[in-house]
Protein backbone atom coordinates (compact mmCIF):
# COMPACT_ATOMS: atom_id res chain seq x y z
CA UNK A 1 0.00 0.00 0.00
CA UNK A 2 2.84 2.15 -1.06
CA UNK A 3 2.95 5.80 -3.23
CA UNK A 4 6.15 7.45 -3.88
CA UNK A 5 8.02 10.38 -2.48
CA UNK A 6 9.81 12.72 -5.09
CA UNK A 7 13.10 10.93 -4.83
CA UNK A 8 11.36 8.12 -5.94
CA UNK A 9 11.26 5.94 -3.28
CA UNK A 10 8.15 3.90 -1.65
CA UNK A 11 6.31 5.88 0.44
CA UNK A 12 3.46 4.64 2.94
CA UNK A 13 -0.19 5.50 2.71
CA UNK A 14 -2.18 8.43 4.46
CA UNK A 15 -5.63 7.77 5.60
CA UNK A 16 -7.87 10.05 7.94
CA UNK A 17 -10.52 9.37 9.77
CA UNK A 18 -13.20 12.30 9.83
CA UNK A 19 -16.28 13.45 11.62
CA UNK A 20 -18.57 14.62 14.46
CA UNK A 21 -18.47 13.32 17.68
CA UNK A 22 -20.02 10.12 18.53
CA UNK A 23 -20.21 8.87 14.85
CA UNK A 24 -17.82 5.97 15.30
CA UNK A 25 -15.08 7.40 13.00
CA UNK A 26 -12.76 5.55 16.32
CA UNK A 27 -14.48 2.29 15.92
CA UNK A 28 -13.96 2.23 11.71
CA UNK A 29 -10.06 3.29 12.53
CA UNK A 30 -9.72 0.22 14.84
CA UNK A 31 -11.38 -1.85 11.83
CA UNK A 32 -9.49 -0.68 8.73
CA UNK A 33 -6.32 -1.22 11.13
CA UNK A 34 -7.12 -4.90 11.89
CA UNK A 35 -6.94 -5.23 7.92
CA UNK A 36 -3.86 -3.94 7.90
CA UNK A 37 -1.34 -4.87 10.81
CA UNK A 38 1.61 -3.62 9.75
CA UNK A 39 0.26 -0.06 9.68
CA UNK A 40 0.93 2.59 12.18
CA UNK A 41 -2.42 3.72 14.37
CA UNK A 42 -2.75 7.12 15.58
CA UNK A 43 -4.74 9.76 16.53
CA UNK A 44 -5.48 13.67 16.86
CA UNK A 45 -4.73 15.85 19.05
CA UNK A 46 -1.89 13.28 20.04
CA UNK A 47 -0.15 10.69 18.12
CA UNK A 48 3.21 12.02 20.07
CA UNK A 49 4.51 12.08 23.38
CA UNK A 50 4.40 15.95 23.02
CA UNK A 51 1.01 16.09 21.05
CA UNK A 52 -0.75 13.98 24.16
CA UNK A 53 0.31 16.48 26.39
CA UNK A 54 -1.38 19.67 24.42
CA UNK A 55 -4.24 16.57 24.48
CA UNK A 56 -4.82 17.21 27.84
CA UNK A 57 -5.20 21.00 27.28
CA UNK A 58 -7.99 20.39 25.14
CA UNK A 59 -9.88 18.22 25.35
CA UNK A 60 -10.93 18.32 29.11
CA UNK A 61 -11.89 21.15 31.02
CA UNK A 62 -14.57 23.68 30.77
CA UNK A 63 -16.27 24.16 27.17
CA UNK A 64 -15.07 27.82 27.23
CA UNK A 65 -11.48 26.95 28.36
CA UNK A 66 -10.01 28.32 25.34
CA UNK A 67 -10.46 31.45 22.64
CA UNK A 68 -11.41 29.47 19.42
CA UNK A 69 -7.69 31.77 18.07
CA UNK A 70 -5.68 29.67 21.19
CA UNK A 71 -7.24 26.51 20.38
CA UNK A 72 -5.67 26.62 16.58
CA UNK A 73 -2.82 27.59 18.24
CA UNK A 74 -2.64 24.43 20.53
CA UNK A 75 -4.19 22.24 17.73
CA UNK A 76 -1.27 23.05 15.27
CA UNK A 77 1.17 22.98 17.98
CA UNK A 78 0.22 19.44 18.34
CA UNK A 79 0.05 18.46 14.70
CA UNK A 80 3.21 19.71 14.16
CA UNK A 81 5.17 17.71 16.80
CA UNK A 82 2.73 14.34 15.36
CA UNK A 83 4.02 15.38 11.77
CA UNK A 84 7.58 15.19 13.04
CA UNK A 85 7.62 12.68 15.33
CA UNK A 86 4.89 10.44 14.22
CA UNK A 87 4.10 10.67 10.57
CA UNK A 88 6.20 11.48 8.72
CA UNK A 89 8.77 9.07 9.81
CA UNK A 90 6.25 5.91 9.18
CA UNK A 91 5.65 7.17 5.55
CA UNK A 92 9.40 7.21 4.53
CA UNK A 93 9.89 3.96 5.96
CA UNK A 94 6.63 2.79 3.67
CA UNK A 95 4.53 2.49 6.38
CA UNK A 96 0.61 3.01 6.08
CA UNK A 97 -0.43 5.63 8.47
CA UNK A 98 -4.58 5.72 9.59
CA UNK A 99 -5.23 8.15 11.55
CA UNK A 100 -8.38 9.26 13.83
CA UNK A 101 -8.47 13.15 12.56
CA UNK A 102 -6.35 15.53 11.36
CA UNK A 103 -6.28 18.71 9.89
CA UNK A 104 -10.12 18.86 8.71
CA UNK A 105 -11.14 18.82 12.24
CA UNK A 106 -9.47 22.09 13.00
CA UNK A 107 -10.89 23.51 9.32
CA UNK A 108 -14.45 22.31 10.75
CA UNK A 109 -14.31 22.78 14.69
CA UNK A 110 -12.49 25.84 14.73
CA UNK A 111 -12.18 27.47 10.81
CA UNK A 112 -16.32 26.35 10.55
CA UNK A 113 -18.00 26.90 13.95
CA UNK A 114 -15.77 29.25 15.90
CA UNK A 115 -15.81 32.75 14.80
CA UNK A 116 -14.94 32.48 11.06
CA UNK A 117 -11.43 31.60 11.53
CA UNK A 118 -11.39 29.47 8.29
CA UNK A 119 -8.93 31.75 6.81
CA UNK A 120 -6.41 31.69 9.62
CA UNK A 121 -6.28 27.89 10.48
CA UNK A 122 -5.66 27.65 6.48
CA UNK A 123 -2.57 30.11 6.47
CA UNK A 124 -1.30 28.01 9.79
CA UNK A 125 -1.85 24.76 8.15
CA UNK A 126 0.12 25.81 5.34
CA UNK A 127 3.09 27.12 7.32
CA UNK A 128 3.55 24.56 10.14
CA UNK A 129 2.10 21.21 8.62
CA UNK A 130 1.67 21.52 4.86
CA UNK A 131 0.67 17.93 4.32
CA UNK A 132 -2.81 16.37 3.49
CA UNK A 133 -3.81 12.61 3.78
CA UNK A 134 -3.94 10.90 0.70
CA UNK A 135 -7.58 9.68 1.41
CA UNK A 136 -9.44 10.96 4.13
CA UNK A 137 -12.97 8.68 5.30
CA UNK A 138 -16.01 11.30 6.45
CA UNK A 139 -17.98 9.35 8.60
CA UNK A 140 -21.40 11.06 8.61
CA UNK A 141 -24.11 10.31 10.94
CA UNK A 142 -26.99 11.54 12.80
CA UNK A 143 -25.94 14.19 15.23
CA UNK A 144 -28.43 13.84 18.01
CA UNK A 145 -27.75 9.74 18.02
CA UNK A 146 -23.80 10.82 17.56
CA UNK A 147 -23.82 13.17 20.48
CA UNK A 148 -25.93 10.65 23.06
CA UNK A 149 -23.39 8.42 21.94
CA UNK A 150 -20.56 10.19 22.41
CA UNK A 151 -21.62 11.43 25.60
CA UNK A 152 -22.17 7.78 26.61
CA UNK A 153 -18.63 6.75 26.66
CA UNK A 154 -17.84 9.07 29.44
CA UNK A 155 -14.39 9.15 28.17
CA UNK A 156 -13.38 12.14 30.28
CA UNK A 157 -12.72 13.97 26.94
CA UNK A 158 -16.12 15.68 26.93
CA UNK A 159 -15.26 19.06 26.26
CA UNK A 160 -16.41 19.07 22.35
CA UNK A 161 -19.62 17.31 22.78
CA UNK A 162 -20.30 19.45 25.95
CA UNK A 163 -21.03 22.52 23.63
CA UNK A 164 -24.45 20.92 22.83
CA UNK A 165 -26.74 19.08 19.15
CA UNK A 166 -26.59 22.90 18.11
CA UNK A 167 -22.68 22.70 17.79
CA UNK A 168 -22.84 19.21 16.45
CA UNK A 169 -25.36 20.06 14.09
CA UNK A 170 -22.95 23.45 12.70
CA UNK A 171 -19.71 20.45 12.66
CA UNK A 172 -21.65 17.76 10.48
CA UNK A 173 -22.30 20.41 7.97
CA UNK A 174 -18.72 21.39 8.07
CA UNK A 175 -17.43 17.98 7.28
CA UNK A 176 -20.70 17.65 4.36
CA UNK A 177 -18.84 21.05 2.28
CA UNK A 178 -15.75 19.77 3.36
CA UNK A 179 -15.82 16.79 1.20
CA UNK A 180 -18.03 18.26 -1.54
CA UNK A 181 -14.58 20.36 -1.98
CA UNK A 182 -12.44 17.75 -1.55
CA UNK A 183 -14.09 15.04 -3.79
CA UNK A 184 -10.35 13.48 -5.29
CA UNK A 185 -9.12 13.03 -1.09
CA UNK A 186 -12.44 13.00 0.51
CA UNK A 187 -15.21 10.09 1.25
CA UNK A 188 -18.40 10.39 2.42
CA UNK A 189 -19.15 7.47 4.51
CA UNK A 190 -23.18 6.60 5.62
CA UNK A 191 -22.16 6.03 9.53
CA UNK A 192 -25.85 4.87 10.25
CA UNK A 193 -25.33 0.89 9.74
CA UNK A 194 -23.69 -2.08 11.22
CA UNK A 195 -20.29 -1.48 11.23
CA UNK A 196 -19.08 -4.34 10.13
CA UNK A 197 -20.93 -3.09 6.66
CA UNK A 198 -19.47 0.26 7.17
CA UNK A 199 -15.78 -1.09 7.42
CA UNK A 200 -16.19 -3.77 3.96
CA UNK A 201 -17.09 -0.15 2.20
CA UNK A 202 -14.08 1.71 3.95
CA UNK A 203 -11.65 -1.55 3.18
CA UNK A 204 -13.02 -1.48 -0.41
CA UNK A 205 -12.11 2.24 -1.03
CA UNK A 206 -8.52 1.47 0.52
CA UNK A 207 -8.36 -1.38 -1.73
CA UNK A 208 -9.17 1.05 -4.95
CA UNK A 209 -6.80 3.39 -4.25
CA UNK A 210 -4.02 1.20 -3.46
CA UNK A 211 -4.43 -0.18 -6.77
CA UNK A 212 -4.96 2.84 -8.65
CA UNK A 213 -1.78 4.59 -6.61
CA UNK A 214 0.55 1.42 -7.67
CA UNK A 215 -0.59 1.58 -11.63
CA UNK A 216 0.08 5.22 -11.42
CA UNK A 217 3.62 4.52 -9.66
């Protein structure tokens, strides 16, 4: 499951896992990874000894903890060191990377719901990570089941899905435009089935572009 970096030598695949909370985007990671062993698992914010720490920060605490402008901060902060430490290092040894979020979730939960920031997380993506998955999986579901869900796990990590349906309802139509721009790196994925069913359609679209990445090698 290999591309190839400009020198010409193998590099590993880059798959995202996208959506609002509670839509089992985690559960469809764990899946697609089973498939695959030899791939590297990760997740965002964290993926890093570094990024885990800036996890933390985020993630728990009061919903008004953080401006939405500190958040990007943090949130690229923590890409950055996962780029470096984490990424980037798997794909030049030829390692598949899948990876629960990335850099859409800061274009939807900040750039989309927060103030109108779109504009600024861009110009900070491009300076400090300038890299995009080579397929990226949109899990979309219903946001009211997605948030009762998410709430359900009591995972301690509450912070996102303590902001209310309203803000779930403003993210899920982030990640819909999002992948209506993105159509060559983004799939929209129904999250409202067995997901067993959902993960043969995720495995099938890995399987595609695998294929179509090695004839165009």
């Amino acid at each position: 499951m290999n591309t190839h970096a400009h020198d010409g030598s193998p590099r590993g695949l880059f798959i995202s896992f996208e959506g609002i909370d509670g839509s089992g985007k985690s559960t469809q990671v764990k899946l697609l990874a089973e498939r695959f062993p030899d791939a590297v698992l990760t997740r965002e914010p964290g993926g890093s000894a570094g990024a885990e720490e800036i996890r933390a920060l985020l993630l728990t605490g009061d919903p008004d903890r953080w401006s939405a402008e500190t958040e990007i901060l943090l949130f690229t902060a923590a890409r950055r060191d996962h780029l470096e430490k984490t990424i980037r290092p798997a794909l030049a040894a030829g390692k598949t990377v899948i990876c629960d979020r990335f850099a859409d979730s800061t274009r939807v939960y900040q750039g989309a719901t927060r103030g109108a920031l779109r504009s600024t997380v861009d110009a900070l993506h491009d300076v400090m990570i300038g890299q995009e998955p080579d397929l990226t999986f949109i899990i979309d579901m219903d946001p009211e089941a997605a948030l009762t869900r998410g709430l359900a796990r009591k995972s301690g990590e509450d912070r996102f899905e303590d902001m209310g349906l309203a803000f779930q309802e403003t993210l899920r139509h982030g990640f819909l435009s999002l992948a209506k721009a993105n159509p060559q790196r983004c799939v929209l994925i129904d999250g409202n089935r067995d997901p067993q069913a959902i993960a043969a359609e995720i495995a099938a679209h890995v399987a595609d572009r695998s294929a179509n990445v090695s004839e165009g090698a």
